[in-house]
N, C-alpha and C. Protein backbone atom coordinates (compact mmCIF):
# COMPACT_ATOMS: atom_id res chain seq x y z
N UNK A 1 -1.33 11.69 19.37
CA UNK A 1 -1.36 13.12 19.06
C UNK A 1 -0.75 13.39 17.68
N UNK A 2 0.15 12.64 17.64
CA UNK A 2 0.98 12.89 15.82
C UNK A 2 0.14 12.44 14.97
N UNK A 3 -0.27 11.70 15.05
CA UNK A 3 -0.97 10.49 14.24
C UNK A 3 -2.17 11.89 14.32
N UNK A 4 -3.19 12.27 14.93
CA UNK A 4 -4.16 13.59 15.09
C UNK A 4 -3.54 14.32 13.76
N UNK A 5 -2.29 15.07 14.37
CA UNK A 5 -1.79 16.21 13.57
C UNK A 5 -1.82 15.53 12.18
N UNK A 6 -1.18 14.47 11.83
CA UNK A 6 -0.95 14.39 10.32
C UNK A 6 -2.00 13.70 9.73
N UNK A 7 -3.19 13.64 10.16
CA UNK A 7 -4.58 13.09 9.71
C UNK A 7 -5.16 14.89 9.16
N UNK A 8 -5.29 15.47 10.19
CA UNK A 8 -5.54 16.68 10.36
C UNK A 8 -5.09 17.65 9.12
N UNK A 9 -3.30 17.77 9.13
CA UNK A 9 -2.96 18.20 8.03
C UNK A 9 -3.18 17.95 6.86
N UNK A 10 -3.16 15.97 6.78
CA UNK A 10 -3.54 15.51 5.22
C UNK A 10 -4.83 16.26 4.59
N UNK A 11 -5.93 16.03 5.76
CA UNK A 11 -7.33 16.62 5.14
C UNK A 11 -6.95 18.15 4.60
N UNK A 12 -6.43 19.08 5.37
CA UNK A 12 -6.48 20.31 4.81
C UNK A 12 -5.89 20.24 3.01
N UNK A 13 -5.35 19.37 2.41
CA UNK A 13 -4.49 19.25 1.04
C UNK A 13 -5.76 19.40 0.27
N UNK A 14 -6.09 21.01 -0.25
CA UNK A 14 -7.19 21.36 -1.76
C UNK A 14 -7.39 20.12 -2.24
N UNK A 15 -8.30 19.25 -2.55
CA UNK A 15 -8.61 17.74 -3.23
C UNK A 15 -8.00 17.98 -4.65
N UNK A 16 -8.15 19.12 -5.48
CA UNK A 16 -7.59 19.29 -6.99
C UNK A 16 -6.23 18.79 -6.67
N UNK A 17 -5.09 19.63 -5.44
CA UNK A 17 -4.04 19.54 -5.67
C UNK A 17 -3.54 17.87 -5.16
N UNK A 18 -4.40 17.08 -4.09
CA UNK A 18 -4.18 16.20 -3.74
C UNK A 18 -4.32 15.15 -5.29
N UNK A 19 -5.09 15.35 -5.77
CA UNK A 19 -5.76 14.01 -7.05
C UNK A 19 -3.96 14.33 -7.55
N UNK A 20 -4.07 15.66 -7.96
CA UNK A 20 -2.38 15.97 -8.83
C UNK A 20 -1.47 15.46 -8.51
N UNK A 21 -1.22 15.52 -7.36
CA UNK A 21 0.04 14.74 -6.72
C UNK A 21 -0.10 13.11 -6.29
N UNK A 22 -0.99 12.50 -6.47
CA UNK A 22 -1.54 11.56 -6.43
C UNK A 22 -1.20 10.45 -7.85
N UNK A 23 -1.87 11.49 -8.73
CA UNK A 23 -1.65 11.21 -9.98
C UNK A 23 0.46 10.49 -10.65
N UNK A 24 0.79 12.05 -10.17
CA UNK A 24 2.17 12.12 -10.16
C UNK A 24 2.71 10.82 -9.51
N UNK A 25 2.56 10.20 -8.28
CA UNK A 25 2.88 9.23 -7.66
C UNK A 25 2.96 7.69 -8.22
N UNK A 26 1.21 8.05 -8.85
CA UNK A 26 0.72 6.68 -9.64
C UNK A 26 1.81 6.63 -10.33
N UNK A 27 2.21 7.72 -11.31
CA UNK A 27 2.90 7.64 -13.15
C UNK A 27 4.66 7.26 -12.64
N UNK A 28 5.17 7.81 -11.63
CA UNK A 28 6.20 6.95 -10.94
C UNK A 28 6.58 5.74 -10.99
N UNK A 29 5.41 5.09 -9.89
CA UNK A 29 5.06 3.66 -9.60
C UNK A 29 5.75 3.27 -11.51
N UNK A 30 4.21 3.57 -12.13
CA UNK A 30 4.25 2.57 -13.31
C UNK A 30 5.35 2.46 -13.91
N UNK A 31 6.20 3.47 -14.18
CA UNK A 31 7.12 3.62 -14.65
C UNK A 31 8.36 3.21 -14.19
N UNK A 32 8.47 2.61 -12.81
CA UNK A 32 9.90 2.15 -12.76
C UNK A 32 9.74 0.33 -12.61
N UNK A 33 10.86 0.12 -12.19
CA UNK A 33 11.34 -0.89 -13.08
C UNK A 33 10.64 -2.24 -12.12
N UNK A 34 10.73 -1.72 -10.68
CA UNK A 34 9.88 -2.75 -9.52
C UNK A 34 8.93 -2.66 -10.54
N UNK A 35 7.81 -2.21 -10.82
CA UNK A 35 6.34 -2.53 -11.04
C UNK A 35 6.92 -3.35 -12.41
N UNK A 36 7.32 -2.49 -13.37
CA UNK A 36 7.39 -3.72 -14.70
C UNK A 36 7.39 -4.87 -14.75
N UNK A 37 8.40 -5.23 -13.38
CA UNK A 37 9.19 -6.40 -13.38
C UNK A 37 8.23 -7.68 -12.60
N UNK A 38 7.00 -6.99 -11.75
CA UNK A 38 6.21 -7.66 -10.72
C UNK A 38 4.87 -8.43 -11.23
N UNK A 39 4.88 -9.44 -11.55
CA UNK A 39 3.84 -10.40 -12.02
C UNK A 39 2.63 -10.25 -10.97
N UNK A 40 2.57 -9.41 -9.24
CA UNK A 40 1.73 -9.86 -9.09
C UNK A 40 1.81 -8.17 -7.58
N UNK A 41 0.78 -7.90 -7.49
CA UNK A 41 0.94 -6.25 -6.45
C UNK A 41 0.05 -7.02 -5.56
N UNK A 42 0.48 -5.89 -4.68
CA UNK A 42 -0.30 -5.80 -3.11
C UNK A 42 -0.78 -4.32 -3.32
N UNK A 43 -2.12 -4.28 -2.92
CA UNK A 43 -2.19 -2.80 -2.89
C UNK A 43 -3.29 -2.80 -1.94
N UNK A 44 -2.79 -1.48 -0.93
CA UNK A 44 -3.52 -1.16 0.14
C UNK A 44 -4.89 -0.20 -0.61
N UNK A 45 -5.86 -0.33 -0.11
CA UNK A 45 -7.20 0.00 -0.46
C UNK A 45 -7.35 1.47 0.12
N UNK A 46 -7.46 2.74 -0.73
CA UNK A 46 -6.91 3.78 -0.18
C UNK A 46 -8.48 4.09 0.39
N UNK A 47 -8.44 5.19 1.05
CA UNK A 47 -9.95 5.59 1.48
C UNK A 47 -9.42 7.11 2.16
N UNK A 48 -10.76 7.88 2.88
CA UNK A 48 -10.38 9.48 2.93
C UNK A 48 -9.95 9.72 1.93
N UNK A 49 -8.54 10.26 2.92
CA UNK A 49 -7.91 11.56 2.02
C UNK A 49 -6.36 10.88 1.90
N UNK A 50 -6.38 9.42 2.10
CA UNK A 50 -5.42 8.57 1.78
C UNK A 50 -4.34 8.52 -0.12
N UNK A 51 -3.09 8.71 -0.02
CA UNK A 51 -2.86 8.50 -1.29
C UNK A 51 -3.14 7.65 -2.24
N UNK A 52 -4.08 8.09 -3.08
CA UNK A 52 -5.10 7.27 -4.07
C UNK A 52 -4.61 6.09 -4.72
N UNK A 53 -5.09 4.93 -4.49
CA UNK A 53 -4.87 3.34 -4.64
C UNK A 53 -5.42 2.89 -5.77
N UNK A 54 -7.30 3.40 -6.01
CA UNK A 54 -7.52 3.22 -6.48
C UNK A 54 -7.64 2.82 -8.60
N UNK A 55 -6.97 4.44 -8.37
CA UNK A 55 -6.52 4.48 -10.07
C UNK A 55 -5.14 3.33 -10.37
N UNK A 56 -4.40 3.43 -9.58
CA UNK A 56 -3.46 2.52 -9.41
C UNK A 56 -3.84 0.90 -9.44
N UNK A 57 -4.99 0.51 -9.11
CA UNK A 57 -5.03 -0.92 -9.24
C UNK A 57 -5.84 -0.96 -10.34
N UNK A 58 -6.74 -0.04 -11.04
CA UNK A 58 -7.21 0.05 -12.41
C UNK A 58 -6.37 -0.47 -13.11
N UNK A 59 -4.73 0.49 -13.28
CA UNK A 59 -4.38 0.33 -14.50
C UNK A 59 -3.37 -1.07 -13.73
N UNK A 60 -3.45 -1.40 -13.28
CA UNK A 60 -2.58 -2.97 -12.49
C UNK A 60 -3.13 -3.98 -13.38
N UNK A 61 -4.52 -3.94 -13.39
CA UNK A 61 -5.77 -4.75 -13.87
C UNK A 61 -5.30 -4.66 -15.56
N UNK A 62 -5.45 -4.08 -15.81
CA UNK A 62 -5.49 -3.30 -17.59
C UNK A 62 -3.79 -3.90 -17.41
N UNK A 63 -2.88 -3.77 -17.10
CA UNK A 63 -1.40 -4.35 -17.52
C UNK A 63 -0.98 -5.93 -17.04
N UNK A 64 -2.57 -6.12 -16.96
CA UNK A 64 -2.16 -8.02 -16.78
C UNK A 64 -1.77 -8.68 -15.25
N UNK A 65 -1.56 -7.57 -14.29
CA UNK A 65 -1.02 -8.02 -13.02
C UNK A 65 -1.98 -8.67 -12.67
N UNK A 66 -1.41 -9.80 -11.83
CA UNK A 66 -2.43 -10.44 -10.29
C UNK A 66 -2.35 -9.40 -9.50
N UNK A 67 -3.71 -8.54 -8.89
CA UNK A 67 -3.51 -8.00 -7.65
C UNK A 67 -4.71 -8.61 -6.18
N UNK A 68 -3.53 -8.43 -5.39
CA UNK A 68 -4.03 -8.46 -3.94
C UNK A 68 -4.28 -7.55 -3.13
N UNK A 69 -5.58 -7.66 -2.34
CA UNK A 69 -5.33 -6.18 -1.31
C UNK A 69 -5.58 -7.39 0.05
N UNK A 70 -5.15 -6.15 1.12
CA UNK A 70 -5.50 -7.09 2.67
C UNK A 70 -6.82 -7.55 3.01
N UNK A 71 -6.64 -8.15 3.87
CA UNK A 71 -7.27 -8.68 5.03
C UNK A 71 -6.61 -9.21 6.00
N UNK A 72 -7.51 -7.99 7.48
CA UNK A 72 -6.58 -8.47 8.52
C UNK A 72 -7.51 -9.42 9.59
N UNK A 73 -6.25 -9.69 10.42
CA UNK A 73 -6.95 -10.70 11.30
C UNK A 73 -7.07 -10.56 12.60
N UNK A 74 -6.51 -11.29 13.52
CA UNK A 74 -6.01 -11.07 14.96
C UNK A 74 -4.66 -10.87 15.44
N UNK A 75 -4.48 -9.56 16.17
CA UNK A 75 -2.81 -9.77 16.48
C UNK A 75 -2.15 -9.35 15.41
N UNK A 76 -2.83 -8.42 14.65
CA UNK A 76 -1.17 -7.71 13.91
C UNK A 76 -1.24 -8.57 12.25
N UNK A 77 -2.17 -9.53 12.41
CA UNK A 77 -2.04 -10.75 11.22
C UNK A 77 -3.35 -10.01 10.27
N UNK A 78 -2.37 -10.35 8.83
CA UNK A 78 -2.87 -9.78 7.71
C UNK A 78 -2.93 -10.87 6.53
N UNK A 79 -2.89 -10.73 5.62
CA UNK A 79 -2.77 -11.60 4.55
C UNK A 79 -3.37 -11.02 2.83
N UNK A 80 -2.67 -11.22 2.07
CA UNK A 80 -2.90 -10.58 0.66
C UNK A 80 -3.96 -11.56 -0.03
N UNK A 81 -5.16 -11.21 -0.52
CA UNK A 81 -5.82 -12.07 -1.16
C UNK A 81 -6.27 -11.39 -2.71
N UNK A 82 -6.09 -12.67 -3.35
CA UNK A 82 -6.20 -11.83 -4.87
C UNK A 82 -7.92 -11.64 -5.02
N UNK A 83 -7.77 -10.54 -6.24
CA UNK A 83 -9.20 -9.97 -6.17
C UNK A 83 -9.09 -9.68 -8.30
N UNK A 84 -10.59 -10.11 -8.75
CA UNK A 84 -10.77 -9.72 -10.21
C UNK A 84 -11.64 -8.57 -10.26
N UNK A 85 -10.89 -7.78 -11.28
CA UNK A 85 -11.51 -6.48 -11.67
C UNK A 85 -12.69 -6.89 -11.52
N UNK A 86 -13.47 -7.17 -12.08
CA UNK A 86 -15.14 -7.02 -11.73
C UNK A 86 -15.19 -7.17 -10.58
N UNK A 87 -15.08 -7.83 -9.71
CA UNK A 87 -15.40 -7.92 -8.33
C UNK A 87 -14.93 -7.08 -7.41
N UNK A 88 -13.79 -6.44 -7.85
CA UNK A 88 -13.17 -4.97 -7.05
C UNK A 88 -14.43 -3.86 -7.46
N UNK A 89 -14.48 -3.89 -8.91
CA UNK A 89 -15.04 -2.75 -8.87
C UNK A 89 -16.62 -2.63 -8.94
N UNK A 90 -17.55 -3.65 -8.95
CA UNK A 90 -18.84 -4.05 -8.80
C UNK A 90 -19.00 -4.72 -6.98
N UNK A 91 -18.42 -4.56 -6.56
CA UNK A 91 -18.57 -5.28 -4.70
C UNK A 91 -17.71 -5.18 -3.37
N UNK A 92 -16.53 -4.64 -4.32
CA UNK A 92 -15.78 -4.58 -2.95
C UNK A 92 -15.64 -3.24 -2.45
N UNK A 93 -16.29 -1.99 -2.99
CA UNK A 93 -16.28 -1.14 -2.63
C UNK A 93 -17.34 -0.69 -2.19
N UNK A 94 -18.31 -1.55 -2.07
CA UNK A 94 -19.76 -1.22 -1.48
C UNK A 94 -20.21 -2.24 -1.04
N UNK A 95 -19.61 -3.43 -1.05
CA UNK A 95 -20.59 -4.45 -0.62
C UNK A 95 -19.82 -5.47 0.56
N UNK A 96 -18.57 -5.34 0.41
CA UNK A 96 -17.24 -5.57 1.13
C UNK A 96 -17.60 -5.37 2.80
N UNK A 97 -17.18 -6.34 3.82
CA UNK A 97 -16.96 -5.63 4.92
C UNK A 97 -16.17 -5.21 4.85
N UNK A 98 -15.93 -4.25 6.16
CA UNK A 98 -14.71 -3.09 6.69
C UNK A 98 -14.28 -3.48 8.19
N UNK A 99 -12.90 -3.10 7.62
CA UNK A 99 -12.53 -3.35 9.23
C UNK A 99 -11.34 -1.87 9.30
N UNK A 100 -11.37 -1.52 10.48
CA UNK A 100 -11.42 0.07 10.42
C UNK A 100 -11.51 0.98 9.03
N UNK A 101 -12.78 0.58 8.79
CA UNK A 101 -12.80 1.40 7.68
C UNK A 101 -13.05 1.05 6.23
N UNK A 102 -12.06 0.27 6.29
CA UNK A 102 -10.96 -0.06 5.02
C UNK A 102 -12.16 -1.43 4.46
N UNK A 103 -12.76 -1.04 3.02
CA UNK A 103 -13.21 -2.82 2.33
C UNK A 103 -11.90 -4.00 2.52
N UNK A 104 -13.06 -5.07 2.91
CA UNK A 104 -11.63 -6.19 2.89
C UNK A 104 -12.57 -7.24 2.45
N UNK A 105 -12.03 -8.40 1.65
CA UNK A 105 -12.93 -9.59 1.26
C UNK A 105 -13.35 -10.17 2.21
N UNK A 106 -13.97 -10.93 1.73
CA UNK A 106 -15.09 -11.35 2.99
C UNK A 106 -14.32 -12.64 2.96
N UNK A 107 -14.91 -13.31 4.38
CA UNK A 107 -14.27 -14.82 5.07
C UNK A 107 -14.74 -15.64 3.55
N UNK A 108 -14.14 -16.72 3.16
CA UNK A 108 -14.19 -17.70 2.48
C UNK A 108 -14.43 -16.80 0.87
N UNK A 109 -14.22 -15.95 0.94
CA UNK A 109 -13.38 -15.25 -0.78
C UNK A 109 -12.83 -16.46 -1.36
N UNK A 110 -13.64 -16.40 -2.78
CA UNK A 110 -12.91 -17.28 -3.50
C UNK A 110 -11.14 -17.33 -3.86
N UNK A 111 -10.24 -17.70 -3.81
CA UNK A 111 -8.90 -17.25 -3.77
C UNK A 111 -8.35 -19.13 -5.17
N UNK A 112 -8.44 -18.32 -6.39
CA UNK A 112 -8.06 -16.85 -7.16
C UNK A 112 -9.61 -17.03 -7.41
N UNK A 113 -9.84 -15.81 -7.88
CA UNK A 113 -11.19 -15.59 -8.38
C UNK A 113 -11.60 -15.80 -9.39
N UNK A 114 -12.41 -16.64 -9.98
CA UNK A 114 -12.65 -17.40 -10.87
C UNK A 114 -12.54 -16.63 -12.71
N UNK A 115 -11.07 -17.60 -12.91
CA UNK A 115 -10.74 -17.15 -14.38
C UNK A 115 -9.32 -16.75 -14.52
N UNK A 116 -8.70 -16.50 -12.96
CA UNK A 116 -7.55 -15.98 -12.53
C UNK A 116 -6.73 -17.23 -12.32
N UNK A 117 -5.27 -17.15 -12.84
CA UNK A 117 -4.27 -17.79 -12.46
C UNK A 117 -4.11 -18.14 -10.82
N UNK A 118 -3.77 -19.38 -10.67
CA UNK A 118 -3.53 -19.51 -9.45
C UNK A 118 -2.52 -18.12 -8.46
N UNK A 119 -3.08 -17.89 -7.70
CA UNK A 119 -2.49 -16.26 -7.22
C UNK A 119 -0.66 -16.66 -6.71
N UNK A 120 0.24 -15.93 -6.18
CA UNK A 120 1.02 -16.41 -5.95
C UNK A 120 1.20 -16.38 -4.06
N UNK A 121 1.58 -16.83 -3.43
CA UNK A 121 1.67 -17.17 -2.20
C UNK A 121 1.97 -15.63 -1.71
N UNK A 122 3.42 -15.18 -2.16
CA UNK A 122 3.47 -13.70 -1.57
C UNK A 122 3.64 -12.78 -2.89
N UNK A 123 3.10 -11.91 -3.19
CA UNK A 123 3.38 -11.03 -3.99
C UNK A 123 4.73 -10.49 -4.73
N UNK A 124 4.83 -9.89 -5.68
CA UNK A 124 6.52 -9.38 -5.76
C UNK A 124 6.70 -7.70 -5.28
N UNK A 125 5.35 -6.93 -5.24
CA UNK A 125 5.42 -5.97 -4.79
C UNK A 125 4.50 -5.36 -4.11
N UNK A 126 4.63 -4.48 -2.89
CA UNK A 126 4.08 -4.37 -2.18
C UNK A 126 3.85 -3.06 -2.34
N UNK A 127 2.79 -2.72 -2.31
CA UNK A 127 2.30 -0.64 -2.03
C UNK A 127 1.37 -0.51 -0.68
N UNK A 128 2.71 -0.18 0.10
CA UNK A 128 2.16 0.27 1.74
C UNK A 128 1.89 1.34 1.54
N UNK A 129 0.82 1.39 3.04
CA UNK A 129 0.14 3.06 3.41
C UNK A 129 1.12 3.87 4.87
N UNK A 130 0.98 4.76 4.57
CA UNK A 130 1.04 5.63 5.70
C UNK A 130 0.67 6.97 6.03
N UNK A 131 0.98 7.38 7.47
CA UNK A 131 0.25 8.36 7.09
C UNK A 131 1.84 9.50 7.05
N UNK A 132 3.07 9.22 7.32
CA UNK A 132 4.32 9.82 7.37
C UNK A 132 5.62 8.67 7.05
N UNK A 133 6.46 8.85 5.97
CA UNK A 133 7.66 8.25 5.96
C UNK A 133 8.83 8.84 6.76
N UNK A 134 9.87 8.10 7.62
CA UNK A 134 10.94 9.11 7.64
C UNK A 134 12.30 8.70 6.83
N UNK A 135 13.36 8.92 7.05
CA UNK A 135 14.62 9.31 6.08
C UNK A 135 15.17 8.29 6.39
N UNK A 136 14.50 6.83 7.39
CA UNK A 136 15.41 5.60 6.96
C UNK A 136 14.33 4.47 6.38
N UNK A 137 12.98 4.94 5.92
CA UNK A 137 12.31 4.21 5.38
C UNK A 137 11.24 3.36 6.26
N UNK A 138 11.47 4.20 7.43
CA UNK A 138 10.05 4.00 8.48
C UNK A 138 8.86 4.77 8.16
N UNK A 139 7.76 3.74 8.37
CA UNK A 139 6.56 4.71 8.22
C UNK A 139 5.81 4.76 9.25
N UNK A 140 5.21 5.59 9.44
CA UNK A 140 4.23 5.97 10.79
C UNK A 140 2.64 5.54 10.08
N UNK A 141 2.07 4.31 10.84
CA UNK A 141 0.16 4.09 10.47
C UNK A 141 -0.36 4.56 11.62
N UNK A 142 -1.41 3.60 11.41
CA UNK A 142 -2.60 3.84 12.14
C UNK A 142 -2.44 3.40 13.67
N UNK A 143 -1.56 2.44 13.85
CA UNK A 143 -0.90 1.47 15.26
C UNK A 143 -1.27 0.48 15.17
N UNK A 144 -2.06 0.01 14.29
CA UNK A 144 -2.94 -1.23 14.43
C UNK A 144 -1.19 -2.77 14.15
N UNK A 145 -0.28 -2.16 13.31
CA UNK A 145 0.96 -3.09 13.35
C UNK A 145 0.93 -3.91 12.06
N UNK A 146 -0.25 -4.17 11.59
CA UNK A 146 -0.53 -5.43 10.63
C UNK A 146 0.34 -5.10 9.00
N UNK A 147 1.28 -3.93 8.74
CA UNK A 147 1.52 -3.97 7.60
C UNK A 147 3.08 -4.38 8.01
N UNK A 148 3.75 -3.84 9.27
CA UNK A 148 4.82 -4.48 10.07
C UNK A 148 4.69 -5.74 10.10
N UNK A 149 4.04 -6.37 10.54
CA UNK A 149 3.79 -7.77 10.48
C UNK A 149 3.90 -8.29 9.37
N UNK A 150 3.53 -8.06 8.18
CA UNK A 150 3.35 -8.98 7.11
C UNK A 150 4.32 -8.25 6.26
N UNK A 151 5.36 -7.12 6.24
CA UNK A 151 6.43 -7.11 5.57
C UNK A 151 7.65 -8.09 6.29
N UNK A 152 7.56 -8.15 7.92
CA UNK A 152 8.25 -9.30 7.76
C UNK A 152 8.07 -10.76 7.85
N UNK A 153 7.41 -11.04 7.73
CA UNK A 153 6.85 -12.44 7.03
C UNK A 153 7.13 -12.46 5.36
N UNK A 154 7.01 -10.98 4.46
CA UNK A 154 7.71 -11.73 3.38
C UNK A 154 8.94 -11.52 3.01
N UNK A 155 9.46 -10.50 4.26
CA UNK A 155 10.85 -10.86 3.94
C UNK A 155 11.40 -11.91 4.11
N UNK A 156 10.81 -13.14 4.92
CA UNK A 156 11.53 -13.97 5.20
C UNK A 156 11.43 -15.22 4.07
N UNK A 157 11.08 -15.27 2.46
CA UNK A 157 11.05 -15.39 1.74
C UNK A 157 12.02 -15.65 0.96
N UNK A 158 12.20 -16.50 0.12
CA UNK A 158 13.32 -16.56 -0.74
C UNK A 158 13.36 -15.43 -1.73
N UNK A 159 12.13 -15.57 -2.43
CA UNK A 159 11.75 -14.40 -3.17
C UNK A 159 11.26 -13.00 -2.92
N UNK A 160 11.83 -12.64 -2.07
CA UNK A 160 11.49 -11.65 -1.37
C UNK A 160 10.60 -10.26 -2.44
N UNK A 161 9.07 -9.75 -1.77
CA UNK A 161 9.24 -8.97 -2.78
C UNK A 161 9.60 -7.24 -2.13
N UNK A 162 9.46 -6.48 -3.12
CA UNK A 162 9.31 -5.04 -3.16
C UNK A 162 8.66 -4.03 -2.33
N UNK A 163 8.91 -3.73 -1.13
CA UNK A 163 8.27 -2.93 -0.23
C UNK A 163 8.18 -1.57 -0.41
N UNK A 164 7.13 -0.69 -1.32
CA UNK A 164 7.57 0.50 -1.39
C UNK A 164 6.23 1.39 -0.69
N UNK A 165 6.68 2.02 -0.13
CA UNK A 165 5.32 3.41 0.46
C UNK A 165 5.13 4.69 -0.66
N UNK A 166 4.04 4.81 -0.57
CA UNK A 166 3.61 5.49 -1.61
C UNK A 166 3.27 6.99 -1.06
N UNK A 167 3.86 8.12 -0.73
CA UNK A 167 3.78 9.07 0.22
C UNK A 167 3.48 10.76 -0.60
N UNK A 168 3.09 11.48 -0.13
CA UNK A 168 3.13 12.82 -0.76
C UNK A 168 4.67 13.13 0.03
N UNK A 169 5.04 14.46 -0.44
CA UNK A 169 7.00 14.64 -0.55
C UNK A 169 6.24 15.31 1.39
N UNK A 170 5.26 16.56 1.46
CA UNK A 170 5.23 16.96 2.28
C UNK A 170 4.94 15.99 4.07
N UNK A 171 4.72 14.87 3.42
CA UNK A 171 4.86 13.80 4.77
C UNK A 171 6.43 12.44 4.81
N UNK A 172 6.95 13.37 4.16
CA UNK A 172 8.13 12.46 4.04
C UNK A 172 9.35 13.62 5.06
N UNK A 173 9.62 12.73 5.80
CA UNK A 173 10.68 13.57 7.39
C UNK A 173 11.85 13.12 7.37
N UNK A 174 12.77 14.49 7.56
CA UNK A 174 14.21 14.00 7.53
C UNK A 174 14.28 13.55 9.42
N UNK A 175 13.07 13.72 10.15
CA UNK A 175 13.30 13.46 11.67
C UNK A 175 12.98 12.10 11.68
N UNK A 176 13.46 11.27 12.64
CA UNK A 176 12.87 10.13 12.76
C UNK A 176 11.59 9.99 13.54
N UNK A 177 10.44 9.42 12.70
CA UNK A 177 9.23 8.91 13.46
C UNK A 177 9.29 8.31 14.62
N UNK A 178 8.31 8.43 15.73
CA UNK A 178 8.39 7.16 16.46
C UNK A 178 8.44 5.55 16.07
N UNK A 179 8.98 4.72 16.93
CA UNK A 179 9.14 3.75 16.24
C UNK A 179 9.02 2.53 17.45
N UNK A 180 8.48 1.55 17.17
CA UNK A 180 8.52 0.26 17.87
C UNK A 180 8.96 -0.69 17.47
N UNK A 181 9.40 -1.84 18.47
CA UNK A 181 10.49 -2.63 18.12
C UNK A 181 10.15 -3.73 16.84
N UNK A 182 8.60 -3.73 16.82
CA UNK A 182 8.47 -4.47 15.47
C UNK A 182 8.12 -3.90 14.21
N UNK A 183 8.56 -2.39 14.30
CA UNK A 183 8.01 -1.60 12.96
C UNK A 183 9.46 -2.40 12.05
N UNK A 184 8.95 -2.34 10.67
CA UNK A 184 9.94 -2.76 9.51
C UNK A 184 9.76 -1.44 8.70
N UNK A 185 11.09 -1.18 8.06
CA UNK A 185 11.43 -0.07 6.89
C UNK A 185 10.61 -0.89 5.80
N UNK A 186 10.35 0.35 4.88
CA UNK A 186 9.98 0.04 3.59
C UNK A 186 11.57 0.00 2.02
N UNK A 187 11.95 -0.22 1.80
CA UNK A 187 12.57 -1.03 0.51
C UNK A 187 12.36 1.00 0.25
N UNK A 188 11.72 1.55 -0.60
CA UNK A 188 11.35 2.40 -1.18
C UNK A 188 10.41 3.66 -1.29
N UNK A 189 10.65 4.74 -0.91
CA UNK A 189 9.66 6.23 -0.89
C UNK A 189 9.13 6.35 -2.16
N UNK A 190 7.69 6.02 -3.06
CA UNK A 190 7.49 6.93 -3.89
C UNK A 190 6.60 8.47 -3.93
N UNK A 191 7.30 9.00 -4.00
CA UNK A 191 6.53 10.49 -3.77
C UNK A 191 6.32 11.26 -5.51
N UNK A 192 5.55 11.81 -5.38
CA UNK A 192 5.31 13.36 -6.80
C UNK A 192 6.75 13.20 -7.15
N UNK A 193 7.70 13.74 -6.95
CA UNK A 193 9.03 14.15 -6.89
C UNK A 193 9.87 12.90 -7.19
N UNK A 194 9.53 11.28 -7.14
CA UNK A 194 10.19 10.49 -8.00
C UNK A 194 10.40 9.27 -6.52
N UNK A 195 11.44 9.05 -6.71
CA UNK A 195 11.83 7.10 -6.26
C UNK A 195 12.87 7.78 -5.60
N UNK A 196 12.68 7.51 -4.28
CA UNK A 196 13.82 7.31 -3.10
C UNK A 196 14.30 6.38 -2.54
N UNK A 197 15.20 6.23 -2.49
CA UNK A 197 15.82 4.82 -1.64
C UNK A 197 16.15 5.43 -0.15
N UNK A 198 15.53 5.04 1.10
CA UNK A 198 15.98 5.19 2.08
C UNK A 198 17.31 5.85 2.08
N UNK A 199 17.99 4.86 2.07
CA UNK A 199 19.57 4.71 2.30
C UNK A 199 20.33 6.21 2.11
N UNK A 200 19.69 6.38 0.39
CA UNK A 200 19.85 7.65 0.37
C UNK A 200 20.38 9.01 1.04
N UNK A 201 19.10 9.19 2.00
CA UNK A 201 19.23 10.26 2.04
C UNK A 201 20.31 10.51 2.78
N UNK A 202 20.89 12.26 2.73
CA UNK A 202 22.21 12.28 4.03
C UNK A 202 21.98 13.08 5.64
């Protein structure tokens, strides 16, 4: 039923004012010091009325990053596979299967894609979806589990990377979301309004 309501509400957001705040989110991201510092992104493949991914892995592409988006599997299991601008933007958005929805590379994807540095095993930063953050850095999806799953798998990393959700301010809750015993916090809120650290808030 929540998950209803805040699907529901997202759609009602004017598309002008959504791209705006969208926008705002992207120029965040780029600008702080996680992304500078990250040789290589995860980025969730936005779709609907989802906070826009797309412009975001444009300019990822254009600043030299390796990027990865998912593919999931069975049981919650996901995995980051790197992808080259041409092939994101000539096939994977039309030619890609879907699995709820969402383009994902297809079985036996070349991994790196030819011309690309060997990819790196786990990423240094991660840009999760949701459809609600709350005020200790839980996010509320779809239920499907698979972004829970694979933040902790790289936390368990030496190199641990950068978990941040990328949220509009109006789905960010000082209440706590529901929560299950294998949901993981995200590292970081970026909203219109700037860079939150969980911990933060009071």
């Amino acid at each position: 039923m929540l998950r209803k309501k805040l699907v529901a509400a997202r759609d009602l957001i004017p598309e002008d004012e959504a791209r705006a705040i969208d926008a705002a989110i992207a120029s965040h991201v780029f600008e702080s010091g996680f992304y500078r510092d990250a040789g290589s992104v995860f980025f969730y493949i936005s779709i609907d009325r989802e906070v826009d991914t797309h412009k975001m892995i444009l300019t990822a592409f254009a600043d030299g990053k390796t990027v990865l988006v998912p593919r999931t599997g069975k049981v919650r299991r996901m995995e980051a596979v790197p992808v080259g601008e041409e092939e994101f933007y000539t096939r994977a958005l039309t030619e890609w299967p879907r699995a709820f929805g969402v383009p994902e590379p297809p079985e036996g994807f070349p991994q790196p894609p030819e011309g690309f540095p060997p990819a790196p095993s786990f990423p240094d930063l991660v840009i999760a979806p949701s459809l609600a953050v709350d005020r200790s850095g839980y996010r509320l999806g779809y239920g499907g589990g698979f972004y829970d799953y694979y933040i902790e798998k790289v936390r368990a990393q030496k190199n641990r990377p950068v978990i941040a959700a990328v949220q509009r301010s109006m789905f960010v809750t000082d209440e706590p979301l529901p929560r299950e015993p294998y949901d993981m916090a995200v590292d970081l809120i970026v909203t219109e309004n700037g860079i939150v650290n969980p911990s933060s808030f009071v």
